[in-house]
C-alpha atoms as a PDB file:
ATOM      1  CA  UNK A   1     -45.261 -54.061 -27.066  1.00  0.00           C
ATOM      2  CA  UNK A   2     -41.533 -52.395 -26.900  1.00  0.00           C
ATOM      3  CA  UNK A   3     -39.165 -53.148 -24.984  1.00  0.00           C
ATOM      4  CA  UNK A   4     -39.095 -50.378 -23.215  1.00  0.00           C
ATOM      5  CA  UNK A   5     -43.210 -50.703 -22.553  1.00  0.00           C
ATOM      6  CA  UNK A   6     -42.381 -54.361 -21.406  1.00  0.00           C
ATOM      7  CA  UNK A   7     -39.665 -52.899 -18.534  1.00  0.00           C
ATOM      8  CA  UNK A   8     -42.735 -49.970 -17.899  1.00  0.00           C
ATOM      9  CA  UNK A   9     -45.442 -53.631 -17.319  1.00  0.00           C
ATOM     10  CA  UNK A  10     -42.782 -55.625 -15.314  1.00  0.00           C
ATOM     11  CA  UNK A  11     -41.415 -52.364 -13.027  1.00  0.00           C
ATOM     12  CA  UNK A  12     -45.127 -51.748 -12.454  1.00  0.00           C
ATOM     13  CA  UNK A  13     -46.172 -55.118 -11.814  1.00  0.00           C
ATOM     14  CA  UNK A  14     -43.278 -55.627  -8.790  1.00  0.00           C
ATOM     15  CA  UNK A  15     -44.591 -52.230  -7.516  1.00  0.00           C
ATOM     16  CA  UNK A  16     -48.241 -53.917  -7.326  1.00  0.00           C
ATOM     17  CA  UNK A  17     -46.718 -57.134  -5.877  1.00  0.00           C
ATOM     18  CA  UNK A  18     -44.243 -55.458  -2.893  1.00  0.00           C
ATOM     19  CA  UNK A  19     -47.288 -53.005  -1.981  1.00  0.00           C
ATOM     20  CA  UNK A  20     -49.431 -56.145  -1.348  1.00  0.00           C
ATOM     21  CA  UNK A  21     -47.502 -57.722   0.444  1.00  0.00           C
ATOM     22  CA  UNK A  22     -46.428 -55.007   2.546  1.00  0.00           C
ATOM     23  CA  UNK A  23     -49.752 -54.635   3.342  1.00  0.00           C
ATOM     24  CA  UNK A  24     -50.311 -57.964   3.752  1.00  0.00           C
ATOM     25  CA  UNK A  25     -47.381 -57.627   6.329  1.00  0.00           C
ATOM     26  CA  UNK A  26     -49.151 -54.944   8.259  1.00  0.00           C
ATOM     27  CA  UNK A  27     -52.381 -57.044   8.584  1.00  0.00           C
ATOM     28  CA  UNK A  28     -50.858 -60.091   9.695  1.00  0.00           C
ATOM     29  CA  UNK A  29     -48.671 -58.226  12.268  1.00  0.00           C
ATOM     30  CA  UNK A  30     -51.577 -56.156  13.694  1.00  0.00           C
ATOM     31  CA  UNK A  31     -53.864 -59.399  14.073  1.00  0.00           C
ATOM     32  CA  UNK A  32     -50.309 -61.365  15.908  1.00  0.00           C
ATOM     33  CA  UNK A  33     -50.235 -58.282  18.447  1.00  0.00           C
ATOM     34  CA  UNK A  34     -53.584 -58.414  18.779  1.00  0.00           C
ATOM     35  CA  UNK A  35     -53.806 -61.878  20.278  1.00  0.00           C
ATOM     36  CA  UNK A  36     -54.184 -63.929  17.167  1.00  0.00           C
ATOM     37  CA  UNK A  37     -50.887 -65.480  16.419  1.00  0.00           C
ATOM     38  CA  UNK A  38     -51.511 -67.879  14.142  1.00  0.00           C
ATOM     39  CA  UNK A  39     -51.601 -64.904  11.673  1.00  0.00           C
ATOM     40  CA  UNK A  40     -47.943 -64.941  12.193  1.00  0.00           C
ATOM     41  CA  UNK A  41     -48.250 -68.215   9.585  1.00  0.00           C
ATOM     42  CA  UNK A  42     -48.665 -65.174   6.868  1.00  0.00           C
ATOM     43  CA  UNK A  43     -45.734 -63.722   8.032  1.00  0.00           C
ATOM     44  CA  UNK A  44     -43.395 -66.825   7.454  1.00  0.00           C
ATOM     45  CA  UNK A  45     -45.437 -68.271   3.790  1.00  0.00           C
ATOM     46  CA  UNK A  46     -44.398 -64.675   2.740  1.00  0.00           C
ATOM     47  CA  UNK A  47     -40.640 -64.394   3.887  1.00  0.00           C
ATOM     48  CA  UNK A  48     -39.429 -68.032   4.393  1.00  0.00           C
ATOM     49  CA  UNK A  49     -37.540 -68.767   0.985  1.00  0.00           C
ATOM     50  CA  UNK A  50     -36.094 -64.660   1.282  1.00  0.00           C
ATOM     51  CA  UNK A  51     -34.928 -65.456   4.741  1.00  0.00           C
ATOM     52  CA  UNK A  52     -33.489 -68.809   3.909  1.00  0.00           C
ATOM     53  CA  UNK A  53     -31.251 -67.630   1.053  1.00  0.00           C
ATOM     54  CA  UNK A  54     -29.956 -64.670   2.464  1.00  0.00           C
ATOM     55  CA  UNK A  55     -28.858 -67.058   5.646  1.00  0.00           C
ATOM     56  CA  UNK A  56     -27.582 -69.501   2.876  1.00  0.00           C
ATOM     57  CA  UNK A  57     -25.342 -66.268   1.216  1.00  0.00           C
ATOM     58  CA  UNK A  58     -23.522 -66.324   4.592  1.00  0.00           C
ATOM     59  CA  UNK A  59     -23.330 -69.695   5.572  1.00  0.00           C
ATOM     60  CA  UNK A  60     -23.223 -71.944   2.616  1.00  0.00           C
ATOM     61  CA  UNK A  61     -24.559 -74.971   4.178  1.00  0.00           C
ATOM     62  CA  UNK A  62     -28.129 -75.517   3.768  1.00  0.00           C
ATOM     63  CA  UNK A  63     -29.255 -77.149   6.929  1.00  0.00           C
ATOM     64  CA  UNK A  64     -27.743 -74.366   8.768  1.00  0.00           C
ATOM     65  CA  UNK A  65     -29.476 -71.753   7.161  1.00  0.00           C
ATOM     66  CA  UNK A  66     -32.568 -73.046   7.479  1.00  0.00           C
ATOM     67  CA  UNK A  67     -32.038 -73.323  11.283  1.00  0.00           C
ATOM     68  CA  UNK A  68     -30.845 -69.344  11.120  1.00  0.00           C
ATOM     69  CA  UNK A  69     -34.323 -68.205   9.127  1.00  0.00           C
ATOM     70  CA  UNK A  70     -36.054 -70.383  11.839  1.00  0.00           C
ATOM     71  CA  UNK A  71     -34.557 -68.236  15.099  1.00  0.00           C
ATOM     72  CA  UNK A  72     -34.821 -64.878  12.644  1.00  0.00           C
ATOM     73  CA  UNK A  73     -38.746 -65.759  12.562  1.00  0.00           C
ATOM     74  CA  UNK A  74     -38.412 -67.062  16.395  1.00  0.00           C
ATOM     75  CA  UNK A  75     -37.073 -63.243  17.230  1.00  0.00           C
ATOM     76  CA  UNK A  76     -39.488 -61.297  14.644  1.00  0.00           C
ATOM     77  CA  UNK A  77     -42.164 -62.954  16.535  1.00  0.00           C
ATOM     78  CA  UNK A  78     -40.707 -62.453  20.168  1.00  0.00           C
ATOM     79  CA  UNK A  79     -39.805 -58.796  19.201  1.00  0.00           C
ATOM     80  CA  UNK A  80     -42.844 -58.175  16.668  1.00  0.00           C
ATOM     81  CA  UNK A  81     -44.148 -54.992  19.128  1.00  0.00           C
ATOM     82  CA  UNK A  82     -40.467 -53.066  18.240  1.00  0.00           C
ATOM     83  CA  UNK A  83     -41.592 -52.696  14.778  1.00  0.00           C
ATOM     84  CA  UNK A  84     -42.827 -48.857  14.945  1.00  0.00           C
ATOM     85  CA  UNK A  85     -43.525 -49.192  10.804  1.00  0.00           C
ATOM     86  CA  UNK A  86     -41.199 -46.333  10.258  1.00  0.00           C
ATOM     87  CA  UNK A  87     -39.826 -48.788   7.567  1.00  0.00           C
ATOM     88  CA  UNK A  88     -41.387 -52.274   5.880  1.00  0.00           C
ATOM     89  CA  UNK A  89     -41.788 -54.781   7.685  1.00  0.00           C
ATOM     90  CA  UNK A  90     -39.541 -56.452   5.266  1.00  0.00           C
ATOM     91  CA  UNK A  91     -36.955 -54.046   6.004  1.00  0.00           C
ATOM     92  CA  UNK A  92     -37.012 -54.471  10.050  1.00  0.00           C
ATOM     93  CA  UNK A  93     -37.526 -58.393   9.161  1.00  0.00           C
ATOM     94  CA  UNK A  94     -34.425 -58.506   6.928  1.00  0.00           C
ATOM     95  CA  UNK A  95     -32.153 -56.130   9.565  1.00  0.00           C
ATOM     96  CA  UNK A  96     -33.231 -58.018  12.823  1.00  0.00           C
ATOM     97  CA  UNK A  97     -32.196 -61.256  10.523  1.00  0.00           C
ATOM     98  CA  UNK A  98     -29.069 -59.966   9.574  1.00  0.00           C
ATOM     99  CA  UNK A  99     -27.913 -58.898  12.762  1.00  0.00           C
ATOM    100  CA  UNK A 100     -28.756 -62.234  14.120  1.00  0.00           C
ATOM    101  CA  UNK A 101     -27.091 -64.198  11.010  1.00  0.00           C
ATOM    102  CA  UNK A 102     -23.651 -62.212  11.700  1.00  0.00           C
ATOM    103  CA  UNK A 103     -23.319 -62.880  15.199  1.00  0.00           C
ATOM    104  CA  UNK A 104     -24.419 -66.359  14.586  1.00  0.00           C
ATOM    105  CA  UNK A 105     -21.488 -66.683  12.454  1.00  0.00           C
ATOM    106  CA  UNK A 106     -19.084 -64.658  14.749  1.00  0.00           C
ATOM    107  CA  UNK A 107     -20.067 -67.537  17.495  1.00  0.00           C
ATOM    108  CA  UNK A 108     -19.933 -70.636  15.075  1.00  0.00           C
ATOM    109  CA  UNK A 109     -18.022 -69.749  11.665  1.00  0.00           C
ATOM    110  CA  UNK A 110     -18.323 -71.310   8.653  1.00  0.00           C
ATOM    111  CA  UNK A 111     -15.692 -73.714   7.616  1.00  0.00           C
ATOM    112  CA  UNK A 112     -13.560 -71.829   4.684  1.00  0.00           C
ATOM    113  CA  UNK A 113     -10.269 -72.371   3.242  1.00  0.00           C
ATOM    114  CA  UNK A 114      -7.541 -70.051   3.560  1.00  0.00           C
ATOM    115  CA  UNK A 115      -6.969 -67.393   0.331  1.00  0.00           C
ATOM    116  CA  UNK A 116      -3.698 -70.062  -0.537  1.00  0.00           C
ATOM    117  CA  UNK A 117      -5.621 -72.578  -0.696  1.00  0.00           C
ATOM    118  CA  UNK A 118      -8.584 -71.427  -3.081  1.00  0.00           C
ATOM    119  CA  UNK A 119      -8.065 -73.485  -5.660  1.00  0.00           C
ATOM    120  CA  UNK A 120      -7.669 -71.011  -9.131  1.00  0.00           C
ATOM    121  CA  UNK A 121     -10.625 -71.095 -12.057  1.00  0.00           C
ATOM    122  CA  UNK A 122      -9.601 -73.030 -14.724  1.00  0.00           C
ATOM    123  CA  UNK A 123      -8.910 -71.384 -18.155  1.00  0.00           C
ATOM    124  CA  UNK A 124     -11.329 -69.805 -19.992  1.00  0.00           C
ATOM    125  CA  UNK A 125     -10.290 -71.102 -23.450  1.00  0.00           C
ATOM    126  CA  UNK A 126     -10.191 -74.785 -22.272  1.00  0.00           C
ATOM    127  CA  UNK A 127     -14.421 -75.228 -21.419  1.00  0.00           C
ATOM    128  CA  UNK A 128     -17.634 -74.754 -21.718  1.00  0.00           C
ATOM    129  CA  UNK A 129     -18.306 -70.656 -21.341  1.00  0.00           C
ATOM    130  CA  UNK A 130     -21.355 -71.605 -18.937  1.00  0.00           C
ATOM    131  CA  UNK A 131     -19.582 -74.370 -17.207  1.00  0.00           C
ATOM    132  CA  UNK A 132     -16.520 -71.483 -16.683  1.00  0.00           C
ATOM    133  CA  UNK A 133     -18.819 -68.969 -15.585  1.00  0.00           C
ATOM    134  CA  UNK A 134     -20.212 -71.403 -12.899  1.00  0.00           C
ATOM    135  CA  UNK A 135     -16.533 -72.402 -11.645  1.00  0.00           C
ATOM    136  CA  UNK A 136     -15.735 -68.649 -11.403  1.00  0.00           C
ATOM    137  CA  UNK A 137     -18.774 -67.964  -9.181  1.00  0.00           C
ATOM    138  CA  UNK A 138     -17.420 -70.688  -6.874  1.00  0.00           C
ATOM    139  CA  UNK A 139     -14.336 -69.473  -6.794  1.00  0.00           C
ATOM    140  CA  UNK A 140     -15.540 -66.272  -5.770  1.00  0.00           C
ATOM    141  CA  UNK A 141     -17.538 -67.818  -3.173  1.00  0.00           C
ATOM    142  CA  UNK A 142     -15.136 -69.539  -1.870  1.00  0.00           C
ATOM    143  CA  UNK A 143     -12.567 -66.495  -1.714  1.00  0.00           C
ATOM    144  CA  UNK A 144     -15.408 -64.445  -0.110  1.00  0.00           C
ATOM    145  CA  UNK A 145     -15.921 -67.059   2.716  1.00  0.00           C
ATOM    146  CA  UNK A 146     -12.196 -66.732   3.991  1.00  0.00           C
ATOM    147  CA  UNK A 147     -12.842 -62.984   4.041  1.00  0.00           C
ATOM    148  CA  UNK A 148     -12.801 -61.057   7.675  1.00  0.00           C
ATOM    149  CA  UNK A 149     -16.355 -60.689   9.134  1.00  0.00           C
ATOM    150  CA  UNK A 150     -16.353 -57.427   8.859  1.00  0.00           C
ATOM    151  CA  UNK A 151     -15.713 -57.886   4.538  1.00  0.00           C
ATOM    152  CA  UNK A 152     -17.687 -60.177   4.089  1.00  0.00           C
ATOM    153  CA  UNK A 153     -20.816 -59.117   5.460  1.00  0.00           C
ATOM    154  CA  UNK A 154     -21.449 -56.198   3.638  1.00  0.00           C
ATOM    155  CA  UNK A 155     -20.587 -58.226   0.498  1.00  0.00           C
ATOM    156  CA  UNK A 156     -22.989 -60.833   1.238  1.00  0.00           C
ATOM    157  CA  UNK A 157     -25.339 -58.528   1.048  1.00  0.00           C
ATOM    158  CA  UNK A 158     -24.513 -56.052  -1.382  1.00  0.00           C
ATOM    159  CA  UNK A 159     -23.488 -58.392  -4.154  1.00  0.00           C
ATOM    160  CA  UNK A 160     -25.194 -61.766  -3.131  1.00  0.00           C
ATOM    161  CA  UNK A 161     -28.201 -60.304  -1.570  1.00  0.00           C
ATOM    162  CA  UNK A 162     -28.086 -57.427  -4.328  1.00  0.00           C
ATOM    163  CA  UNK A 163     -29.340 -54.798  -1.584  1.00  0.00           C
ATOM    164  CA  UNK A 164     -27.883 -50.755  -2.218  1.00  0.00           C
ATOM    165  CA  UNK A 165     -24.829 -48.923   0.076  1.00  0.00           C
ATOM    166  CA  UNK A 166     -28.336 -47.462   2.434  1.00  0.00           C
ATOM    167  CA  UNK A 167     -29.940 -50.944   2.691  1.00  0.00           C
ATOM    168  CA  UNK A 168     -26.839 -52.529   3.557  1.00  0.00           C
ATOM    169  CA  UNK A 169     -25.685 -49.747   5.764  1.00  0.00           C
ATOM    170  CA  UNK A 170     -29.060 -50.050   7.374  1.00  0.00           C
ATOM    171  CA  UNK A 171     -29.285 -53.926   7.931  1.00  0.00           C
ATOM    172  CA  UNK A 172     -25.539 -53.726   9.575  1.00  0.00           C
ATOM    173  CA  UNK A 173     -26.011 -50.742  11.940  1.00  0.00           C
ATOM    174  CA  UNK A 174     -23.129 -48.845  10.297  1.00  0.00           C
ATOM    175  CA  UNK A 175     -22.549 -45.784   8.859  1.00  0.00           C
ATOM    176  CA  UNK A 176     -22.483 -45.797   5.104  1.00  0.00           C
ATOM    177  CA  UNK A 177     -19.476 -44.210   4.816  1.00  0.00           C
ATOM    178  CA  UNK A 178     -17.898 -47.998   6.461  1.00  0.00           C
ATOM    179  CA  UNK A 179     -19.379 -50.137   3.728  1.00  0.00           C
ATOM    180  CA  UNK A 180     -18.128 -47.847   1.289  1.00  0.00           C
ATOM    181  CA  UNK A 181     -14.597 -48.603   2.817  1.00  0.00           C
ATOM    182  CA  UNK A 182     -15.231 -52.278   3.473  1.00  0.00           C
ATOM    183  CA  UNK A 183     -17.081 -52.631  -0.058  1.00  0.00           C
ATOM    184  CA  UNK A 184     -13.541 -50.945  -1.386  1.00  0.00           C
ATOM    185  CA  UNK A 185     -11.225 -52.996   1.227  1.00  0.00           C
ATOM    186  CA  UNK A 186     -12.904 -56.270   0.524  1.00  0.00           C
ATOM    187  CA  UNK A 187     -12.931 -55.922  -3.395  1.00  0.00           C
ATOM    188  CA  UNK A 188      -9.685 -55.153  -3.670  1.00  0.00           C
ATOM    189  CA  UNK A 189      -8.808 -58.294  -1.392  1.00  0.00           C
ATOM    190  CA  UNK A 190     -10.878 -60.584  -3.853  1.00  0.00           C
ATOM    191  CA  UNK A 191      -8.876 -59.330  -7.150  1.00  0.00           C
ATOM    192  CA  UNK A 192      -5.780 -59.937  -4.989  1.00  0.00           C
ATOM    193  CA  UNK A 193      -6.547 -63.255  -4.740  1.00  0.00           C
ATOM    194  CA  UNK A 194      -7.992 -63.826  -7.925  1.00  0.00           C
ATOM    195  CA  UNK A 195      -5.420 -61.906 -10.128  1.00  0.00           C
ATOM    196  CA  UNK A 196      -5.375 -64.782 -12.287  1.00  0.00           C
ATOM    197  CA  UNK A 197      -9.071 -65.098 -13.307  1.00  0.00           C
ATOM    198  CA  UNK A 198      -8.850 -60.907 -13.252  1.00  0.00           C
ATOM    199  CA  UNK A 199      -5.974 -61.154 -16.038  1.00  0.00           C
ATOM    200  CA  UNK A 200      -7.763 -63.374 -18.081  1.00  0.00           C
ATOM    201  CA  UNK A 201     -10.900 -61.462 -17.801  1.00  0.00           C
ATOM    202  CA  UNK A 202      -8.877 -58.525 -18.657  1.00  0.00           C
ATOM    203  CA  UNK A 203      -7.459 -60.384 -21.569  1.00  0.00           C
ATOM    204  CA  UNK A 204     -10.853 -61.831 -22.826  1.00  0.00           C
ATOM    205  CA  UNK A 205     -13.358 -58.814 -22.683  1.00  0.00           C
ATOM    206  CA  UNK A 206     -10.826 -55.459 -23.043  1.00  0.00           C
ATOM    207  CA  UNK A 207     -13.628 -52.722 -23.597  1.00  0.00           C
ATOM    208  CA  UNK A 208     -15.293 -53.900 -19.736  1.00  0.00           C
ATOM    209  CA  UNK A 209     -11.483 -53.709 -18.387  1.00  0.00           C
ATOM    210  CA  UNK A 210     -10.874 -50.491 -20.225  1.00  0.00           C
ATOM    211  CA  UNK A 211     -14.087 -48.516 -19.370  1.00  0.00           C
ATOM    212  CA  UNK A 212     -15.908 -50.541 -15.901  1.00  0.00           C
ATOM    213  CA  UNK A 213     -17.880 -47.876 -15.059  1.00  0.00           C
ATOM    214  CA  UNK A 214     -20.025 -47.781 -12.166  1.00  0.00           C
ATOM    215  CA  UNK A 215     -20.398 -52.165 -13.042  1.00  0.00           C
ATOM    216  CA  UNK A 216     -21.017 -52.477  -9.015  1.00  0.00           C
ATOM    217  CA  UNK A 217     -24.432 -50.938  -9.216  1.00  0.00           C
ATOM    218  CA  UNK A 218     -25.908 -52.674 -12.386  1.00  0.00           C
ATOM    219  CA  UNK A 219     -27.216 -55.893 -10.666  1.00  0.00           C
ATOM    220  CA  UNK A 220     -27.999 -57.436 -14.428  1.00  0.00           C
ATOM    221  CA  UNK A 221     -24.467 -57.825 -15.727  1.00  0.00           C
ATOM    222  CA  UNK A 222     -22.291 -61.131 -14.702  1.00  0.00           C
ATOM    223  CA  UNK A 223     -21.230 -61.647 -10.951  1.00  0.00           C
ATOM    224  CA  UNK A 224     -17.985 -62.311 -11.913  1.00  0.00           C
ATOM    225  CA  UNK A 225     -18.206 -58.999 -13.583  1.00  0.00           C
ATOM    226  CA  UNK A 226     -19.567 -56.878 -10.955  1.00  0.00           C
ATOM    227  CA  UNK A 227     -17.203 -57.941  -8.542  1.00  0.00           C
ATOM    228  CA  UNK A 228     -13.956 -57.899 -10.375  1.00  0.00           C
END
């Protein structure tokens, strides 16, 4: 089969999958508001790893996040009858989970270090190229951490959680026009910081510097890349 017939099988295959389980989603819900609530078990089989990670993306600490997922599927289930399936379930799951994983983090923050104390990646030239791509992601992650709220949100789950400008816009309760601006804002605070890794970057692979493109919306190229 081509390559391009192999794309067609996968693309269709994750079409098959999400539609099952969005129906599987409806079922379960119906049967919890209809008095049966251990269908709710479904619910959580289905969503827990999702809900864990994406509270991991903001929080970085594992315990916590697991804590967050369990009050997100605390809520869902406390607030399952607001779910007027105008959207996925997944989509009203992931938004009332967001909401709740910011202002989690507005009450209790995450311990981050300051942008002068992010310690710099080391050089390129000097290791491993996977071993330097893996020390560049954490240096990213790090520099993300000590962003505002307000920056790092939407790039938690733009870049991290790979969701689009609607999605994101959506799951925040903001206009899209604002994660636009904080998308923009917050970038251009990261390469700031990281001017270092961005010159050597610039220095290593040219033709990406010279002609980026639109790299923020092509979720299979390099983090590192997509962000810088």
């Amino acid at each position: 089969m081509s390559t391009s017939g192999n794309q067609r099988a996968s693309d269709s295959q994750c079409c098959t999958s999400g539609n099952q389980r969005a129906d599987e989603d409806r079922q379960d819900a119906a049967r919890v508001l209809a008095g049966d609530t251990r269908a709710f078990e479904g619910i959580v089989h289905r969503w827990q790893s999702p809900l864990i990670n994406l509270a991991y993306r903001f929080c970085r600490n594992r315990g916590r996040a697991e804590e967050m997922a369990q009050e997100a599927f605390l809520r869902a289930f406390r607030n399952l009858a607001s779910w007027r399936q105008e959207s996925t379930f997944s989509t009203w799951l992931f938004s009332l989970a967001t909401n709740l994983y910011c202002s989690e983090l507005r009450r209790i923050p995450p311990i981050s270090l300051p942008f002068d104390e992010i310690h710099e990646p080391a050089d390129p030239r000097a290791i491993d190229g996977g071993l330097e791509e893996r020390n560049q992601s954490a240096a990213i992650h790090k520099a993300v951490e000590s962003l505002p709220a307000k920056y790092r949100e939407v790039l938690t789950l733009y870049y991290f959680h790979e969701k689009d400008v609607p999605s994101t816009a959506r799951s925040l309760g903001l206009p899209e026009g604002t994660v636009k601006a904080h998308l923009f804002r917050a970038r251009n605070l990261l390469r700031e910081k990281l001017r270092p890794l961005v010159e050597r970057r610039a220095a290593v692979e040219p033709v990406l510097t010279l002609n980026p493109g639109p790299i923020e919306d092509s979720p299979s190229l390099p983090l590192t890349t997509r962000l810088l």
